[in-house]
Protein backbone atom coordinates (compact mmCIF):
# COMPACT_ATOMS: atom_id res chain seq x y z
CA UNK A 1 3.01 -4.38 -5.70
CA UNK A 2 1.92 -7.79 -6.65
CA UNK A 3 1.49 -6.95 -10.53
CA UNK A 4 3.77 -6.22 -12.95
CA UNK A 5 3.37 -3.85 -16.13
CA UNK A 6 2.14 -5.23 -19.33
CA UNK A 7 4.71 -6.20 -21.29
CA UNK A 8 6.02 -4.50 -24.80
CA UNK A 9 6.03 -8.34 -26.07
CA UNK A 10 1.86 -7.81 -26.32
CA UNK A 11 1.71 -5.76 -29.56
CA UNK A 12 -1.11 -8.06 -30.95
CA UNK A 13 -3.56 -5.45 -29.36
CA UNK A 14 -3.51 -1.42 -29.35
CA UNK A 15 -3.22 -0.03 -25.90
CA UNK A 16 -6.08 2.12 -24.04
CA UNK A 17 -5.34 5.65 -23.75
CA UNK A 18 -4.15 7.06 -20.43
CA UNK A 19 -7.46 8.31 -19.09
CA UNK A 20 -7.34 11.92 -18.87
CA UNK A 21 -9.15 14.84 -16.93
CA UNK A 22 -13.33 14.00 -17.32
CA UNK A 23 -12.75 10.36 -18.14
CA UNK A 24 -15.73 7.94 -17.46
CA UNK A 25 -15.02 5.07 -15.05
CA UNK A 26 -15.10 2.57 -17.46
CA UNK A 27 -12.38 4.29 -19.42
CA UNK A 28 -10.08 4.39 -16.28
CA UNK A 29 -10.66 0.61 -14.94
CA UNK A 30 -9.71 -0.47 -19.06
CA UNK A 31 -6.91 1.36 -18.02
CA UNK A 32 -5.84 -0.41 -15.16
CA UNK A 33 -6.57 -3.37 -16.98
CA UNK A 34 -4.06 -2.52 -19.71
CA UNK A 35 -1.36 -1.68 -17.29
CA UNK A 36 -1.11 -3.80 -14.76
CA UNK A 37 -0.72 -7.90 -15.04
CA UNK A 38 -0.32 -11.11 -12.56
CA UNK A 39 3.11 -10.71 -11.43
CA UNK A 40 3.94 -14.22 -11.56
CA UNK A 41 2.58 -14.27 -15.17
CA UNK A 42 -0.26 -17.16 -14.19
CA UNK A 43 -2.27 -18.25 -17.06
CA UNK A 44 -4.71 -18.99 -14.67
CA UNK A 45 -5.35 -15.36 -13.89
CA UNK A 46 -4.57 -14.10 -17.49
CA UNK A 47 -6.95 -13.95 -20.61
CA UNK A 48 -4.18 -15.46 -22.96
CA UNK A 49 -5.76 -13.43 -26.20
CA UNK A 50 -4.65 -9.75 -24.18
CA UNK A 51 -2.19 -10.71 -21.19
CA UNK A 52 -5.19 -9.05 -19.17
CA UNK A 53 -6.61 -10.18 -15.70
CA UNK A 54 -9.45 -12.69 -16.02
CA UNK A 55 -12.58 -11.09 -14.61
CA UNK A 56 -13.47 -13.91 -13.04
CA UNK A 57 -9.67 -13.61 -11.32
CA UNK A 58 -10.66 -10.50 -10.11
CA UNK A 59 -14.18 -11.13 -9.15
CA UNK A 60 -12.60 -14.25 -6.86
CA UNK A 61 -10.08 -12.56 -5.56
CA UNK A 62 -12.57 -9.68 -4.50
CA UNK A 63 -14.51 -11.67 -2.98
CA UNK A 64 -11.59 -13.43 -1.09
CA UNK A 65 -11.51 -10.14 0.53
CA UNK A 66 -14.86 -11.53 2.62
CA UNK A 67 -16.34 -7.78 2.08
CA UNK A 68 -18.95 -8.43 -0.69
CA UNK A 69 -19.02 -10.10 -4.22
CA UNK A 70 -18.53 -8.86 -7.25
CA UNK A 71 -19.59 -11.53 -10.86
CA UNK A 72 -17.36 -11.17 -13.75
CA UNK A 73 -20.49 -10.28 -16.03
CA UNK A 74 -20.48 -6.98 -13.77
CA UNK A 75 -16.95 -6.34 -14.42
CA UNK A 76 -17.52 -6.67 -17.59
CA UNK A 77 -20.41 -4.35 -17.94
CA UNK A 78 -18.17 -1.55 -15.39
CA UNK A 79 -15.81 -1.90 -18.57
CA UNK A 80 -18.33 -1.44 -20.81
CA UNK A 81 -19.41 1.60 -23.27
CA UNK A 82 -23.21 1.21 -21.27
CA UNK A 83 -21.93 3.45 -18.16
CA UNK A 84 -22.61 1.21 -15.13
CA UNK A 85 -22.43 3.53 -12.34
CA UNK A 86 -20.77 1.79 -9.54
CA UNK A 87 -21.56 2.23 -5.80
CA UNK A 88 -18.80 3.15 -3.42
CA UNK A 89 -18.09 -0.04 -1.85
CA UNK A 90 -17.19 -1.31 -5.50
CA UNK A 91 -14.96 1.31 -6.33
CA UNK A 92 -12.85 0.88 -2.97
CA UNK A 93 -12.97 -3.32 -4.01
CA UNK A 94 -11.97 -2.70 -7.15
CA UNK A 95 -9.18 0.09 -5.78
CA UNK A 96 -8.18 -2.82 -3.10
CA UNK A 97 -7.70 -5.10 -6.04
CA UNK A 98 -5.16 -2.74 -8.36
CA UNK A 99 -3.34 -1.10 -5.14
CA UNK A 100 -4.87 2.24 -6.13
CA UNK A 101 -6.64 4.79 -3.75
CA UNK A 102 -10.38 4.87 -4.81
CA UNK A 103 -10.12 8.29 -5.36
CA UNK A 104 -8.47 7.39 -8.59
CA UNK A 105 -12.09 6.41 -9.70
CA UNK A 106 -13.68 9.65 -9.31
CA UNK A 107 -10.56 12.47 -8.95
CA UNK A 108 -9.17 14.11 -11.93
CA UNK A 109 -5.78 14.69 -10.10
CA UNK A 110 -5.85 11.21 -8.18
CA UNK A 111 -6.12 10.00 -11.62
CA UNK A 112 -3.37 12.27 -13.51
CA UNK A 113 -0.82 11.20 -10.15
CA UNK A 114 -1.65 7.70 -10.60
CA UNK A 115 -1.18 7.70 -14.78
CA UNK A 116 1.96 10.07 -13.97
CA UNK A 117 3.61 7.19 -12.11
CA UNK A 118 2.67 4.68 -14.16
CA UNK A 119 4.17 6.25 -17.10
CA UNK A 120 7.57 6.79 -15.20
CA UNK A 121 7.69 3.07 -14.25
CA UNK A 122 6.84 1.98 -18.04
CA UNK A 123 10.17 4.47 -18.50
CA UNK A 124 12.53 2.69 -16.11
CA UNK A 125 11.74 -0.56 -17.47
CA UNK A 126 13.59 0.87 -20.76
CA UNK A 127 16.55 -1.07 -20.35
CA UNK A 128 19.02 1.61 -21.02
CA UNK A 129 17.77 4.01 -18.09
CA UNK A 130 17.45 1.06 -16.15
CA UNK A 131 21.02 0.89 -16.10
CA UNK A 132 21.57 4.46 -15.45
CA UNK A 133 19.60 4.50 -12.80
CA UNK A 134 21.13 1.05 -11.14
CA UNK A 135 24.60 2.61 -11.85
CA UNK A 136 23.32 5.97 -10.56
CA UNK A 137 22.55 4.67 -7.39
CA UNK A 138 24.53 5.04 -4.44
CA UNK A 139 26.25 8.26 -6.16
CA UNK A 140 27.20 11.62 -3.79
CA UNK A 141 24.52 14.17 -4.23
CA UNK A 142 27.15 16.25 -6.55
CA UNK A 143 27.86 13.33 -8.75
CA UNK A 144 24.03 12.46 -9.30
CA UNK A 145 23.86 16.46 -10.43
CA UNK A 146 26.99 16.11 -12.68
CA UNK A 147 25.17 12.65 -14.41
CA UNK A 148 21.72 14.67 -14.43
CA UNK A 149 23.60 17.33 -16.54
CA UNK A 150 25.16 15.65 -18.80
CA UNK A 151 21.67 13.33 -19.64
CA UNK A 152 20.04 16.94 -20.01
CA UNK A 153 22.85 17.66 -22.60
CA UNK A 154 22.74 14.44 -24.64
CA UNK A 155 18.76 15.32 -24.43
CA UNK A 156 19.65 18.88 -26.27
CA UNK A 157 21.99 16.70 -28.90
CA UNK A 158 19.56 14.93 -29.83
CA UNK A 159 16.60 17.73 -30.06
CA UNK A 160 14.75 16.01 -27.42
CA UNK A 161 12.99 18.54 -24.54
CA UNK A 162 14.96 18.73 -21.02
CA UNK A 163 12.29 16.34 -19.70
CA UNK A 164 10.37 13.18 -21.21
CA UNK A 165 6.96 14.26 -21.75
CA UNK A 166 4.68 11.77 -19.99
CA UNK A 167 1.76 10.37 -22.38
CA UNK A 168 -1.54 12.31 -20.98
């Protein structure tokens, strides 16, 4: 995936909710926009006030893909409170652009699946179950289950739930 997830460093700005089941599209594009970042960190591509993609990044790079245009001032207004109402070839640019199926646009459960994994890969990049999992790897199947059970019991030390709940 050529993007990276926003950063924990960016705390001058409160994060957009996870978009949940009945979300407008505007609610779950600010969402991708909060997520995801330039890989390679280019403050070319980057609004340097929020870490987010430029729209006029995006609209250029949309338009790279030779299959239509789209302006920034029209991203802007899809992101908007107004409730632009996008056609279909927009939401499949604008899915070609984040690396999500378009259905995540319109589909309740596309949506939840994509949010669902996003969430898990903002939890790896926690350092410390980073290194579990790098040190987990390679493991027999019967040693993974052994680490897996004792994780689940530190969990119960500690009062946490037997699984992370993943912000809806």
């Amino acid at each position: 995936m050529p993007y990276r997830k926003a950063q924990d460093a960016e705390k001058t700005r409160d994060l957009v909710p996870a978009p949940g089941p009945g979300s407008t599209f505007a609610e779950r594009l600010n969402y991708l926009f909060d997520v995801l970042r330039p890989r390679d960190g280019d403050p070319a591509k980057t609004n340097p006030r929020t870490g987010e993609f430029l729209h006029t990044y995006v609209a250029e790079t949309i338009s790279s893909y030779g299959q239509g245009t789209l302006t920034a001032a029209y991203i802007g207004k899809l992101r908007g409170p107004a409730g632009e109402n996008p056609t279909i070839r927009v939401v499949r640019l604008l899915a070609r652009f984040f690396e999500v199926p378009a259905g995540y646009f319109v589909e309740d459960a596309v949506t939840e699946r994509i949010v669902a994994q996003f969430s898990l890969v903002q939890q790896l990049h926690d350092q410390g179950v980073k290194n579990i999992a790098m040190r987990a790897a390679g493991l027999s199947p019967a040693s993974q289950e052994a680490l897996l059970k004792m994780v689940e019991a530190a969990r119960a030390m500690e009062g946490l739930p037997s699984t992370p709940e993943t912000p809806a």
